[in-house]
N, C-alpha and C. Protein backbone atom coordinates (compact mmCIF):
# COMPACT_ATOMS: atom_id res chain seq x y z
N UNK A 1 0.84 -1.17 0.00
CA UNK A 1 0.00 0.00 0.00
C UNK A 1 0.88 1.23 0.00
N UNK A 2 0.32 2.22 0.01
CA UNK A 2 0.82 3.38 -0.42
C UNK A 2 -0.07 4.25 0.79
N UNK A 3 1.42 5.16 1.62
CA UNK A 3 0.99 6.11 2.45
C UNK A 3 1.10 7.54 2.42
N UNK A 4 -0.07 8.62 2.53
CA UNK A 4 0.15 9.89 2.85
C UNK A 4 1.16 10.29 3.39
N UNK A 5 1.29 9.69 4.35
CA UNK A 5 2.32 10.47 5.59
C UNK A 5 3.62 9.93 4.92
N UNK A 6 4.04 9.16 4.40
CA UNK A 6 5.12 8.90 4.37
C UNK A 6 5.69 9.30 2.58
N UNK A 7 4.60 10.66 1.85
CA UNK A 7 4.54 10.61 1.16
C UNK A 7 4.45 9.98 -0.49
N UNK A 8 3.56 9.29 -0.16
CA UNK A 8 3.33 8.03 -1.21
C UNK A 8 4.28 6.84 -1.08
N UNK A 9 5.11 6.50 -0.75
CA UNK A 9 6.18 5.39 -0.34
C UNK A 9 5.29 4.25 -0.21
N UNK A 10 5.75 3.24 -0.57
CA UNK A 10 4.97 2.10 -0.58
C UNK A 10 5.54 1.37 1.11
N UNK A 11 4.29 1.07 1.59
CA UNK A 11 4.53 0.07 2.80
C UNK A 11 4.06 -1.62 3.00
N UNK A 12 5.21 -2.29 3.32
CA UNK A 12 5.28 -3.46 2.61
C UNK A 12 4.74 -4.63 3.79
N UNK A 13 4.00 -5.38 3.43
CA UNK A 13 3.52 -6.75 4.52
C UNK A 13 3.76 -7.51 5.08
N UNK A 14 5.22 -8.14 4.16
CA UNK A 14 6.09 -9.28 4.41
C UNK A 14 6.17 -9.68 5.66
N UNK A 15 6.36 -8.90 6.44
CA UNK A 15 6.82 -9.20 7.97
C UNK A 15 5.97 -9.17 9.24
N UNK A 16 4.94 -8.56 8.88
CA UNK A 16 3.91 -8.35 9.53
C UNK A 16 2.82 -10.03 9.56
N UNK A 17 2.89 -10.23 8.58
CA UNK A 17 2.17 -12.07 7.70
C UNK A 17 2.99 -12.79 9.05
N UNK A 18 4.27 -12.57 8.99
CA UNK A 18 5.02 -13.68 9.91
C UNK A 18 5.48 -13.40 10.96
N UNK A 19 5.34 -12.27 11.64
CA UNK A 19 4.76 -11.30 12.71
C UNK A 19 3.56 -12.41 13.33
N UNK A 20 2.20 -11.96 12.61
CA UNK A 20 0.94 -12.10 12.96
C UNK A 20 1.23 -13.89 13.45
N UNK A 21 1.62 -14.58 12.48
CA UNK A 21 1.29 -16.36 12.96
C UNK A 21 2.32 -16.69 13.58
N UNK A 22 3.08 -15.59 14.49
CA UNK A 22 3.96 -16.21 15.93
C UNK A 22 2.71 -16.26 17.03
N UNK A 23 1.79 -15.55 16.60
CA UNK A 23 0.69 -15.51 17.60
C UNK A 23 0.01 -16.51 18.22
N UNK A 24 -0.96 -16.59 18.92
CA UNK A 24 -2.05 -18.21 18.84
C UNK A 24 -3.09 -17.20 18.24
N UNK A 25 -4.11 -17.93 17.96
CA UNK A 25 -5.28 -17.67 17.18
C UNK A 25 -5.78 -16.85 17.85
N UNK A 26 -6.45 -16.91 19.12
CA UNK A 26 -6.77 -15.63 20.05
C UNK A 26 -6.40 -14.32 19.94
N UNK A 27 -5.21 -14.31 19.28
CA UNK A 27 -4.34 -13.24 19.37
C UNK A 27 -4.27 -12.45 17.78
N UNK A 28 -4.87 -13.42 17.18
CA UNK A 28 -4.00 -13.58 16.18
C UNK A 28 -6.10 -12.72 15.34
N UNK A 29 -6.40 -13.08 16.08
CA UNK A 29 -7.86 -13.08 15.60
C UNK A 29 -8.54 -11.76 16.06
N UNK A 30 -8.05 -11.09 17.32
CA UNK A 30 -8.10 -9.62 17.81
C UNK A 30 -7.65 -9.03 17.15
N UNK A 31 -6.35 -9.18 16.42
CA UNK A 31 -5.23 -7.90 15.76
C UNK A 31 -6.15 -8.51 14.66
N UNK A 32 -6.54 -8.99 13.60
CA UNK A 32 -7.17 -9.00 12.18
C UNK A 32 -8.37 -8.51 12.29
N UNK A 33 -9.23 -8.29 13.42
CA UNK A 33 -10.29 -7.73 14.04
C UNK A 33 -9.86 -6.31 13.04
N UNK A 34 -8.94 -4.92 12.99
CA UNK A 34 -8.32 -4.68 13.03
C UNK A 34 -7.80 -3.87 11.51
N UNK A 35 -7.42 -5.03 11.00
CA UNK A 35 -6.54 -4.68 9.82
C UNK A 35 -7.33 -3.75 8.96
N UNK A 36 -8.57 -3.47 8.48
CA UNK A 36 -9.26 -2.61 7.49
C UNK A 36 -8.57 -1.23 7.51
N UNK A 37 -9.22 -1.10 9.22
CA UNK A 37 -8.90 0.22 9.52
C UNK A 37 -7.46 0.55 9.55
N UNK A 38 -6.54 -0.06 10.13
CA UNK A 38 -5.08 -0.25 9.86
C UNK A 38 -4.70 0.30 8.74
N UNK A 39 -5.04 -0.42 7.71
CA UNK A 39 -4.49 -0.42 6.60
C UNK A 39 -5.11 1.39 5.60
N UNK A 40 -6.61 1.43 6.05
CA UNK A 40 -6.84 3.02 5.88
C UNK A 40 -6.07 3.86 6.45
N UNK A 41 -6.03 3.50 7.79
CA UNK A 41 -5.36 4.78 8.58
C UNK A 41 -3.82 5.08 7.73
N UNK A 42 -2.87 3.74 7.69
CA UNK A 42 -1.94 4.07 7.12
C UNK A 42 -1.89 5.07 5.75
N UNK A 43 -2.55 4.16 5.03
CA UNK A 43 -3.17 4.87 3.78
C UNK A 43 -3.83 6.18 3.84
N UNK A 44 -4.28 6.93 4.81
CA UNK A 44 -4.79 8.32 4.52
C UNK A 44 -4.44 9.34 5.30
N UNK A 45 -3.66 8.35 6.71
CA UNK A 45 -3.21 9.48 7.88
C UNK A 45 -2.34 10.36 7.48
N UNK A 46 -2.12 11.77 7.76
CA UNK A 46 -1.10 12.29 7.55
C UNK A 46 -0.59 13.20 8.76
N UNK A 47 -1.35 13.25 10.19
CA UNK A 47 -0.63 13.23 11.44
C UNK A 47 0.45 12.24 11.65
N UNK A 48 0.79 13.21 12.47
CA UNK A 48 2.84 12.96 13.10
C UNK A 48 2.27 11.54 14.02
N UNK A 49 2.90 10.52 13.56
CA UNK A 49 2.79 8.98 14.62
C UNK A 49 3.56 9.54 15.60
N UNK A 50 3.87 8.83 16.52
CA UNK A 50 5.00 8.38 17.44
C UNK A 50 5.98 7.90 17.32
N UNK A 51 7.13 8.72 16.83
CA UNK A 51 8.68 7.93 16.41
C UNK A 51 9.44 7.38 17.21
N UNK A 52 10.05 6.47 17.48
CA UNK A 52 11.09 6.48 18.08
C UNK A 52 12.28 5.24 17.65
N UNK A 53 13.75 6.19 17.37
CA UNK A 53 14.81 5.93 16.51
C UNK A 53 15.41 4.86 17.45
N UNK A 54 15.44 3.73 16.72
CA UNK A 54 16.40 2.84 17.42
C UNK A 54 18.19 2.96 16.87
N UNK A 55 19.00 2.41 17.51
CA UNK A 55 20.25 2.24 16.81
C UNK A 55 20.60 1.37 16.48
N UNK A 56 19.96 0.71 15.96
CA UNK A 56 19.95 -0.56 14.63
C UNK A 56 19.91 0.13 13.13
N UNK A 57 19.42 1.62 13.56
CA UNK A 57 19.12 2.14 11.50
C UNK A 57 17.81 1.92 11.43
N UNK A 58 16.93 1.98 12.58
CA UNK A 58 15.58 1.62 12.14
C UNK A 58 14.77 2.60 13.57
N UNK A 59 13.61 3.35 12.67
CA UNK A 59 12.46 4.05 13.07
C UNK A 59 11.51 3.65 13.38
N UNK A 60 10.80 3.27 14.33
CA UNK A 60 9.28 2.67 14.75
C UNK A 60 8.44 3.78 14.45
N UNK A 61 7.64 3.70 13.54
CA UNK A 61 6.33 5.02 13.70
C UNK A 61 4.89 4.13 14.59
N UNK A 62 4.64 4.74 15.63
CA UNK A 62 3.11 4.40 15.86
C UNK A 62 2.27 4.87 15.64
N UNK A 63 1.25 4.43 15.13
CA UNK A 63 0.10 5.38 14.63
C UNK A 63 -1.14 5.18 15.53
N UNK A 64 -1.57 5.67 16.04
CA UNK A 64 -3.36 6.14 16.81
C UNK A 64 -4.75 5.96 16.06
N UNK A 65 -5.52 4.71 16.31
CA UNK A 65 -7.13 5.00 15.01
C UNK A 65 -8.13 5.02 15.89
N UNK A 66 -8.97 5.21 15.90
CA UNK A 66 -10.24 4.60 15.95
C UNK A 66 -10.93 4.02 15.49
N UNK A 67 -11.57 2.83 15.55
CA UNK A 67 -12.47 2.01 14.45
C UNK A 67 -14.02 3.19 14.63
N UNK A 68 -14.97 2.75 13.79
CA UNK A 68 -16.02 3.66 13.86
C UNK A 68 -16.96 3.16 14.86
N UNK A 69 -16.88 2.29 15.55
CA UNK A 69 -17.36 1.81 16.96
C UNK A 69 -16.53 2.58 18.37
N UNK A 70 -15.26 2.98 17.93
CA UNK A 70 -15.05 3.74 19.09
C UNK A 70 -13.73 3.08 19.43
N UNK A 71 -13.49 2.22 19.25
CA UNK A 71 -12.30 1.47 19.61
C UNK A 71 -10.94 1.54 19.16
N UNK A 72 -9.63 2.33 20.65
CA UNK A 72 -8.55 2.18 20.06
C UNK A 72 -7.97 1.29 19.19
N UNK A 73 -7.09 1.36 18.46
CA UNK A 73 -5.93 0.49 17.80
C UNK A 73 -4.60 1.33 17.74
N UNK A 74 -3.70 0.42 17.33
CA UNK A 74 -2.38 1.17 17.22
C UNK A 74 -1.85 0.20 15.93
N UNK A 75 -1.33 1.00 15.44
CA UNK A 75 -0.54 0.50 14.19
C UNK A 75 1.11 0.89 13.81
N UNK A 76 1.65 -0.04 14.00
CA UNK A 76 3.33 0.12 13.53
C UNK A 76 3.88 0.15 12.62
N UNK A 77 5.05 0.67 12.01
CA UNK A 77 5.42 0.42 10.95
C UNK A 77 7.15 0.90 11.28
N UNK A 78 7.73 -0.24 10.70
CA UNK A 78 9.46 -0.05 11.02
C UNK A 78 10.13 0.58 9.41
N UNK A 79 10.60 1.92 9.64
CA UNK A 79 11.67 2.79 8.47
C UNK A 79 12.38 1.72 8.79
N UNK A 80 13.22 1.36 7.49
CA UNK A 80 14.76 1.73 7.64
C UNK A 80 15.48 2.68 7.28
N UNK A 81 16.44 3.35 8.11
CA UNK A 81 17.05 4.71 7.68
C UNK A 81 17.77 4.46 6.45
N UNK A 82 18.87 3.26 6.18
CA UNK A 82 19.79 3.46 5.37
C UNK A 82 18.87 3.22 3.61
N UNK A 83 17.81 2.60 4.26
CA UNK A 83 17.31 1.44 2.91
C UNK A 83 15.89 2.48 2.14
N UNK A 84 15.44 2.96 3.50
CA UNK A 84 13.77 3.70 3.32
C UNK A 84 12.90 3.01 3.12
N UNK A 85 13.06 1.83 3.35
CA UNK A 85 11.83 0.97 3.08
C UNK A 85 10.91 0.99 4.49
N UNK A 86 9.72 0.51 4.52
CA UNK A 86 8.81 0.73 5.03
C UNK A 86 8.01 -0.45 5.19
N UNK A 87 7.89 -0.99 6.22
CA UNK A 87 7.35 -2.56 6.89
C UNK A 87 6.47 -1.97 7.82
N UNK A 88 5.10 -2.28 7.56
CA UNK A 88 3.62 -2.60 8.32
C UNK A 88 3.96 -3.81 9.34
N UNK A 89 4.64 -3.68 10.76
CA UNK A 89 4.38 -4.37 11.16
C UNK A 89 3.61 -4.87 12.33
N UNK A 90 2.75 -4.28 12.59
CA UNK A 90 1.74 -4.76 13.77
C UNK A 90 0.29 -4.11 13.62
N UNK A 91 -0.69 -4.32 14.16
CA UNK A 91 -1.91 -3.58 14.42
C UNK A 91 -2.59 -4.19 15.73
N UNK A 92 -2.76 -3.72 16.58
CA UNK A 92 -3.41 -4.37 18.20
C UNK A 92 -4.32 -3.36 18.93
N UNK A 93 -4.63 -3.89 19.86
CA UNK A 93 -5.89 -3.08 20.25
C UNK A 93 -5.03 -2.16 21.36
N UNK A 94 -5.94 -1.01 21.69
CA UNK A 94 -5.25 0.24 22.30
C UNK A 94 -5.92 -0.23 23.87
C-alpha cells in the first residue's frame, strides 16, 4: 500500500504475515479484528505517529485510530534509515 504520511512510499507486509502467525489464534484473531482500519489509517493518515529511533538504523512510527465503533488500535510500521523501506508491522488493540 501506499501512504500519505510517508509521502506516497509504498509500505510493505512481508513481515507483519510472519509477525501475525507467531501468535495463537486468540491473538491472532483480535489484531485481524483490526486490519481494514489499519491499513486506511496508514493509507490516509497524515498526522505525526509516534517515532522512536532505534540504533539498529531503524524508526518505529506508531500510529493512533479509531475504528467507527469507538475502539482504540495502534498500528506500527518499522523505516529503515539506510534502505527507506517501510514494513507494516503490527496492528493491536489500544
Amino acid at each position: 500500500m501506499r501512504s500519505a504520511y510517508f509521502e506516497k512510499r509504498k509500505v510493505f507486509f512481508d513481515l507483519f504475515w510472519k509477525h501475525l502467525y507467531q501468535k495463537s489464534f486468540k491473538e491472532r484473531s483480535k489484531r485481524l479484528k483490526f486490519i481494514r482500519c489499519a491499513v486506511e489509517l496508514v493509507e490516509k493518515s497524515r498526522n505525526d505517529p509516534d517515532s522512536i529511533e532505534e540504533k539498529r538504523g531503524e524508526i518505529w512510527h506508531r500510529f493512533g485510530g479509531l475504528t467507527k465503533s469507538g475502539e482504540l488500535f495502534y498500528v506500527q510500521v518499522k523505516e529503515d534509515k539506510k534502505t527507506r523501506r517501510l514494513d507494516f508491522m503490527s496492528v493491536f488493540p489500544g
